[in-house]
C-alpha atoms as a PDB file:
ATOM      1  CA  UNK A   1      70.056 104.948  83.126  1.00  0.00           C
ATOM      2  CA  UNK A   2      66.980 105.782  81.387  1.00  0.00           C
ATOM      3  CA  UNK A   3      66.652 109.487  79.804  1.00  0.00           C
ATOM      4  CA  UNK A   4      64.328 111.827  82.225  1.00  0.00           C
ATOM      5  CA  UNK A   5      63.154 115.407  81.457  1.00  0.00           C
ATOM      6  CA  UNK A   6      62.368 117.452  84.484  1.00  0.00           C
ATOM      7  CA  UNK A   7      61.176 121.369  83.872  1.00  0.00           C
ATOM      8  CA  UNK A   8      60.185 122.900  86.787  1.00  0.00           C
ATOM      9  CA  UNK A   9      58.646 120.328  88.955  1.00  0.00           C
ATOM     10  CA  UNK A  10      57.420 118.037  86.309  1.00  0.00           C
ATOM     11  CA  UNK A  11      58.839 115.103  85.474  1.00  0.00           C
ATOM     12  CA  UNK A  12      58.593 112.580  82.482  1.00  0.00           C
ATOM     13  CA  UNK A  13      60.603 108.925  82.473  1.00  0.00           C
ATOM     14  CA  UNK A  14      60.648 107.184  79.815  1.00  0.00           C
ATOM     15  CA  UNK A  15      62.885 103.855  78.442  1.00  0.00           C
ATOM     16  CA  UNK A  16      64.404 105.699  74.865  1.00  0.00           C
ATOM     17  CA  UNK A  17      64.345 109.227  74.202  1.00  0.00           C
ATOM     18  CA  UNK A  18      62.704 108.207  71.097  1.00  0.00           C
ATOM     19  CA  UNK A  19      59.203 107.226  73.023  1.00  0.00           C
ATOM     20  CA  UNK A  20      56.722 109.794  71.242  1.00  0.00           C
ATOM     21  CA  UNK A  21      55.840 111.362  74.612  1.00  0.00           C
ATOM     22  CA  UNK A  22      58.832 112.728  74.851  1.00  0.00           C
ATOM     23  CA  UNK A  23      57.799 115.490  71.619  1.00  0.00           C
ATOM     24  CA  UNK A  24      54.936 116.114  73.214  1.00  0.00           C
ATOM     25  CA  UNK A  25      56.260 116.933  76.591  1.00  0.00           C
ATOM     26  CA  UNK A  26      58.136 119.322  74.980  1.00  0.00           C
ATOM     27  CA  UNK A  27      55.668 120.710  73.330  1.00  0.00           C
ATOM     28  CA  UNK A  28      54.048 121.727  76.498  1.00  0.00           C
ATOM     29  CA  UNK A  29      57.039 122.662  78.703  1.00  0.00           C
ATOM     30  CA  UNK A  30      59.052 124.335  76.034  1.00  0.00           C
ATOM     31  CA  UNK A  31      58.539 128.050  77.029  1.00  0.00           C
ATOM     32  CA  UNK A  32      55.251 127.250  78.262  1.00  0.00           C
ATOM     33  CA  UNK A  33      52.951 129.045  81.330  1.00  0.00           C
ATOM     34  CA  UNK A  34      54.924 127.872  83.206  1.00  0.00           C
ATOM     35  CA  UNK A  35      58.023 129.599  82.807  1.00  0.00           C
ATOM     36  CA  UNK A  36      59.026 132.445  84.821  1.00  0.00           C
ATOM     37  CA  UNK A  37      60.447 134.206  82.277  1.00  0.00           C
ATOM     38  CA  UNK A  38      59.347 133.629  78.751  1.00  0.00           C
ATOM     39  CA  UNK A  39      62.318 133.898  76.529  1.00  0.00           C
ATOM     40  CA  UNK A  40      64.888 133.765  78.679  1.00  0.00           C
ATOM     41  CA  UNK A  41      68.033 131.670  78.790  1.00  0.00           C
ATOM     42  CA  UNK A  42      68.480 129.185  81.048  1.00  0.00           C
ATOM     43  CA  UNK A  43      71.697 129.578  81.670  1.00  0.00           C
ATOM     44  CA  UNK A  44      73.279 130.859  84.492  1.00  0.00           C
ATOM     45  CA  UNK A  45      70.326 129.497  87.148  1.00  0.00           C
ATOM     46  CA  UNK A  46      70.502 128.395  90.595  1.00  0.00           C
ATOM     47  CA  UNK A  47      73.490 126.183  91.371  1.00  0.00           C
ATOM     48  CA  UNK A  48      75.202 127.037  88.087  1.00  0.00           C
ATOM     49  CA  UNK A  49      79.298 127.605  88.442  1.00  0.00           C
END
């Protein structure tokens, strides 16, 4: 199975977790605009146990 990061509605697949776009997705996503709640943990969200 090949890796996948998904934050929030975006999604990036890629072949080895070592392909470069992988940094720079994370660059973005990473406690970006797009998070609800800058700082935050992300544990404990919706369908956690």
């Amino acid at each position: 199975m090949a890796p996948s990061r998904s934050p929030r509605g975006r999604q990036l697949d890629v072949t080895k977790a070592s392909d470069p776009r992988v940094e720079q997705f994370l660059d973005k996503y990473v406690q970006g605009a797009q998070t609800p709640e800058p700082g935050a943990a992300c544990t404990g969200g919706v369908g956690a146990a």
